[in-house]
Protein backbone atom coordinates (compact mmCIF):
# COMPACT_ATOMS: atom_id res chain seq x y z
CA UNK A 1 103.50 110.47 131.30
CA UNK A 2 105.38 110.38 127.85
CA UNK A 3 105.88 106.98 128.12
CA UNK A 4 102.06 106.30 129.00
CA UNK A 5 101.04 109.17 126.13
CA UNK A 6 103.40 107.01 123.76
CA UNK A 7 101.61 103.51 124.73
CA UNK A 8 98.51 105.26 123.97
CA UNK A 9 99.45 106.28 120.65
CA UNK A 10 101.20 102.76 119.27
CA UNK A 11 97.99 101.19 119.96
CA UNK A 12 96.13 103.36 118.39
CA UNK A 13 97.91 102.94 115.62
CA UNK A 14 98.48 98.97 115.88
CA UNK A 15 94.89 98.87 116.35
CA UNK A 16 93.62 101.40 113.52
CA UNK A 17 95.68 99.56 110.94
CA UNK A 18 95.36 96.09 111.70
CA UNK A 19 91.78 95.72 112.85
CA UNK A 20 91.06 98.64 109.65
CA UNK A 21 93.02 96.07 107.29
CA UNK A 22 90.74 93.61 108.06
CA UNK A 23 87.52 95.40 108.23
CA UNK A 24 87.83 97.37 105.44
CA UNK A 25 90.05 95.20 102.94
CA UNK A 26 90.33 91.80 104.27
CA UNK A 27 88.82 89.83 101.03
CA UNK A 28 91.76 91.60 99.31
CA UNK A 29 94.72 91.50 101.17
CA UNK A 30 93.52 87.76 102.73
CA UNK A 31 95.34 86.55 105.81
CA UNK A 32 98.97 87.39 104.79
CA UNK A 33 98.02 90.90 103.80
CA UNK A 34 96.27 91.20 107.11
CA UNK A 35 99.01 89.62 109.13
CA UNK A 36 101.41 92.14 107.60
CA UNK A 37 99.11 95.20 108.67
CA UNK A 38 99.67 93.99 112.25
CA UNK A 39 103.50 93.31 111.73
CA UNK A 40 104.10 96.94 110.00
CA UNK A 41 102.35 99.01 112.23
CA UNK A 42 104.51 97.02 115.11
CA UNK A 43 108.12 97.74 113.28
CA UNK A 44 106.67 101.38 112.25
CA UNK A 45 105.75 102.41 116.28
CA UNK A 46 108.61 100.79 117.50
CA UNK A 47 110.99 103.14 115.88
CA UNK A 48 109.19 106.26 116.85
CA UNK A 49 108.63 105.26 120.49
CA UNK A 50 110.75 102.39 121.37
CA UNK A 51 113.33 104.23 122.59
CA UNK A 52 110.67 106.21 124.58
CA UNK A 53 107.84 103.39 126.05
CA UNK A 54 109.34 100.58 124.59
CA UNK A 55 106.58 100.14 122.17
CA UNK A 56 104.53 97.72 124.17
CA UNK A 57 101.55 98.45 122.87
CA UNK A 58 99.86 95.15 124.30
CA UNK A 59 98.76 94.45 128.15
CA UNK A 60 100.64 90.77 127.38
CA UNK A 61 103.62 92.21 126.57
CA UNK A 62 103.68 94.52 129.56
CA UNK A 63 102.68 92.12 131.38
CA UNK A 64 106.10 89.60 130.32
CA UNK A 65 108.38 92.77 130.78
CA UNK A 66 107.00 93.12 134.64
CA UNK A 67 107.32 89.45 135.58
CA UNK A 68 110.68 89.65 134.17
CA UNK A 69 112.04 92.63 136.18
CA UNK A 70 111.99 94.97 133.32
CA UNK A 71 108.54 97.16 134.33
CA UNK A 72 107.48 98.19 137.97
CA UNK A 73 104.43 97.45 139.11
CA UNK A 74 102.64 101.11 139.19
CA UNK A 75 103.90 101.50 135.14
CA UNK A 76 102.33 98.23 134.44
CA UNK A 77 98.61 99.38 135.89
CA UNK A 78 99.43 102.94 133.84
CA UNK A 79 101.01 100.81 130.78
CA UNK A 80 97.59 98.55 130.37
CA UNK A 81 95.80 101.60 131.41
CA UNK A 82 96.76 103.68 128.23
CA UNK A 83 96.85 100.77 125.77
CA UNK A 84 93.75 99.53 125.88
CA UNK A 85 92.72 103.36 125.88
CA UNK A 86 94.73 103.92 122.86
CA UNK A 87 92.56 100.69 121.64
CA UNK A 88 89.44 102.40 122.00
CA UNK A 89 90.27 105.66 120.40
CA UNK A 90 91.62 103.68 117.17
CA UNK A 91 88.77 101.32 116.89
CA UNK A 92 86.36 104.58 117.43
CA UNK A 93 88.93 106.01 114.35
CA UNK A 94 87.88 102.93 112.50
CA UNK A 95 84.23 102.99 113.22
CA UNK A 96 83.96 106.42 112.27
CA UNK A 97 85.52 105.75 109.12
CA UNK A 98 83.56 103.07 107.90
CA UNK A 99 80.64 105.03 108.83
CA UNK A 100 81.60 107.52 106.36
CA UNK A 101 81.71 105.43 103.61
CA UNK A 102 77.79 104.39 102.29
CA UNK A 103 78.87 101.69 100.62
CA UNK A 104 80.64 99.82 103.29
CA UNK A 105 76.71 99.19 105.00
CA UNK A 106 78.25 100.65 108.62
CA UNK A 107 80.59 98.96 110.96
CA UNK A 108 77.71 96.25 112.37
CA UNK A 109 77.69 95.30 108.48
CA UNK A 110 81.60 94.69 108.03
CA UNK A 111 83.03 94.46 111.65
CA UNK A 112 86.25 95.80 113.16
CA UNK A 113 88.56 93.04 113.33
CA UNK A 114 86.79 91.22 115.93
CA UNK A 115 88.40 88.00 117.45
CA UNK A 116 85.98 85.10 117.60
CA UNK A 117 85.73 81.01 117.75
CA UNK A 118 82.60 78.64 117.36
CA UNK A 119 80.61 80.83 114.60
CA UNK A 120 82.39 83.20 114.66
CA UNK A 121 85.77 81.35 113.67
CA UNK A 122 86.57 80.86 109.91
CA UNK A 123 87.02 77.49 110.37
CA UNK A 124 84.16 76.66 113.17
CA UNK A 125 87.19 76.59 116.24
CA UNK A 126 85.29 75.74 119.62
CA UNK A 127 86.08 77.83 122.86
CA UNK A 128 88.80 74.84 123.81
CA UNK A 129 90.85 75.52 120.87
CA UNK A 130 90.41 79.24 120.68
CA UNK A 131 91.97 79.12 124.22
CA UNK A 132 94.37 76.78 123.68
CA UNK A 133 95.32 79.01 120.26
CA UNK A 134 96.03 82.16 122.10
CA UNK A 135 97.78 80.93 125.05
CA UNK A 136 100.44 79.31 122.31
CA UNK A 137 100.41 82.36 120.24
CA UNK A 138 100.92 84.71 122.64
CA UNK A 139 103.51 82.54 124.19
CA UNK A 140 105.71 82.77 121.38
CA UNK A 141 104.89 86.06 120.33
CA UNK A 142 106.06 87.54 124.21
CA UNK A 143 108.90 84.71 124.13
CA UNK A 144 110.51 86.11 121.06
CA UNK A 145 109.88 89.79 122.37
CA UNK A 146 111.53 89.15 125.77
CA UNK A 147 114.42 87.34 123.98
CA UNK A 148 114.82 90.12 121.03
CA UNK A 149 114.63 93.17 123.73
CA UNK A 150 117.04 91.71 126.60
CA UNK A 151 120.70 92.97 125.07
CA UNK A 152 120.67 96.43 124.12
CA UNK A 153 122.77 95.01 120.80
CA UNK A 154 119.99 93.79 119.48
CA UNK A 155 118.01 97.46 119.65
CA UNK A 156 118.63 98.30 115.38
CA UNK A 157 116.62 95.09 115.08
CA UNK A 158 114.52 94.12 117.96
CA UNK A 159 111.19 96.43 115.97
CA UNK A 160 111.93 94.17 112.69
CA UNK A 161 112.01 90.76 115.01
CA UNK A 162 109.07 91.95 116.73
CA UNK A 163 106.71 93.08 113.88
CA UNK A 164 107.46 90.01 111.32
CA UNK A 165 106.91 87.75 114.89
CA UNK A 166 103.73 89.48 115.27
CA UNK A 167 102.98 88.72 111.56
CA UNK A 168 103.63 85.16 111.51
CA UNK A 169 101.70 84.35 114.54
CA UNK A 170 98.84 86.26 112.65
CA UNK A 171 99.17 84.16 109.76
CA UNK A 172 98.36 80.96 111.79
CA UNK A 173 95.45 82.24 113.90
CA UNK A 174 93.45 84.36 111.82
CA UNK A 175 91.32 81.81 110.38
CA UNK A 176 91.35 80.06 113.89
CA UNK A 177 90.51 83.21 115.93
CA UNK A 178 91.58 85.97 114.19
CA UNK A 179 94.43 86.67 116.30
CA UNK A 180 94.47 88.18 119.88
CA UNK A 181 98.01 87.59 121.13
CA UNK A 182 96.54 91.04 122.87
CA UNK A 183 93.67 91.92 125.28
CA UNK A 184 93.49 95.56 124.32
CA UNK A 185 93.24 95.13 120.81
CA UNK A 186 90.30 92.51 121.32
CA UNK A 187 88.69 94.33 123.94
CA UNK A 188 87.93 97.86 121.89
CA UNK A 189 86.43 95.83 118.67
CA UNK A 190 84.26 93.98 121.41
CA UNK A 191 83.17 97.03 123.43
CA UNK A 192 81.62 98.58 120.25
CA UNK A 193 80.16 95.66 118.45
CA UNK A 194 78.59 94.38 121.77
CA UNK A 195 76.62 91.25 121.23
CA UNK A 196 78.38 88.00 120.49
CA UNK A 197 81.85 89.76 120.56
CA UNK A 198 81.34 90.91 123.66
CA UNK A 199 80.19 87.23 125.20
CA UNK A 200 83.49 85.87 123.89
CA UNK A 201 85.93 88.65 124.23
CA UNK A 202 86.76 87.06 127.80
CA UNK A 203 88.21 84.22 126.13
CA UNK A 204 90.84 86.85 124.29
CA UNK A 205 91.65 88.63 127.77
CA UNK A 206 92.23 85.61 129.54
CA UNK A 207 94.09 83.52 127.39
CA UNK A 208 96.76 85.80 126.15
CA UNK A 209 97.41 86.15 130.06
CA UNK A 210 98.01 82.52 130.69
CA UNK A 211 100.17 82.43 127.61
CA UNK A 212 102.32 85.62 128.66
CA UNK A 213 102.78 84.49 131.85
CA UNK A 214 104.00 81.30 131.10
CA UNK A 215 106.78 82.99 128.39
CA UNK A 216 107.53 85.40 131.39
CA UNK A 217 108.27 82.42 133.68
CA UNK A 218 110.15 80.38 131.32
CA UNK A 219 111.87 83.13 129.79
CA UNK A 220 113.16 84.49 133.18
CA UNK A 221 114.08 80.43 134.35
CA UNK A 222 116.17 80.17 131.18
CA UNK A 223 117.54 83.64 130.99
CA UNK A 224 119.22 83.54 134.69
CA UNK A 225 122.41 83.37 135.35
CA UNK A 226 121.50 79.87 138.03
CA UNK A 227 119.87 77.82 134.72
């Protein structure tokens, strides 16, 4: 239960401070600052509970550590379980938050870090590409992940690897889709913002899947001792 109580928590954080960052201040900090909200809150959890959880703090990710041996089947259900609960309670944070400021017109008015293509991409993306986005994405953002986390040598570094990864893949797709790369944090925004969100948040559960499972695969062809 620590472990599941610690998957909670990282996402709530993950989610709180990256989807806030670009709710609240994203005509500020623009993409970069954005990305970098994502990538922090990644190295910051993964010091605190890596060494309890893992730091997951992503279905995708859980899902890449179970097809390659790493995570038994009853901790993944629990894993996803908690994360995209942790999602929910850090979006509801961030709701909640806005709410309290008058000025900010509610969270309808400024949105909660939503992921999105066709009108609701930046630059107009259609559901092919937004697909075709997050399956690459999340394919290198679970690749590096598998590859960082495999030799317990790499452990001082694997949460600085990790969050920068995170950050660069954000970089590229926030003005496609905003940057999924991770079901949970797409489905809480979506849940609460209903509507055209909602419609389109399948895209952002499916496609991360498909890309995770294809790093998984690949990642455990490469990685055993046969290749």
């Amino acid at each position: 239960m620590k472990r599941y109580i610690s998957e909670l928590i990282g996402t709530m954080v993950l989610v709180l401070f990256g989807c806030g960052s670009a709710a609240i201040a994203g005509s500020v900090l623009g993409n970069f600052g954005i990305a970098m909200a994502f990538g922090l809150s990644i190295i910051a959890m993964a010091y605190v509970i890596g060494d309890i959880s893992g730091c997951h703090v992503n279905p995708a990710v859980s899902i890449g550590m179970w097809i390659d041996g790493r995570l038994e089947t009853k901790d993944l259900a629990m894993y996803i379980i908690f994360q995209c609960i942790g999602a929910i309670i850090g979006i509801g944070l961030l709701a909640a938050i806005i709410n309290c400021a008058p000025s900010l017109g509610g969270y309808a008015a400024t949105g909660l870090g939503q992921n999105g293509f066709g009108s609701a991409s930046s630059v107009g993306l259609d559901v092919i590409g937004a697909i075709l986005v997050e399956i690459i994405l999340t394919f290198v953002f679970v690749f590096t992940v598998l590859g960082v986390t495999k030799k317990e040598e790499n452990a001082a570094v694997a949460g600085i690897v990790i969050g920068l990864t995170l950050a660069f893949v954000h970089i590229l797709g926030i003005p496609l889709t905003g940057t999924s790369v991770n079901p949970a944090r797409s489905l809480a925004p979506a849940l609460f913002l209903g509507g055209q969100a909602l419609e389109q948040v399948w895209v952002f559960i499916l496609a991360p899947i498909i890309g995770t499972v294809i790093a998984g695969l690949f990642f455990k062809g490469l990685s055993s001792e046969d290749a």
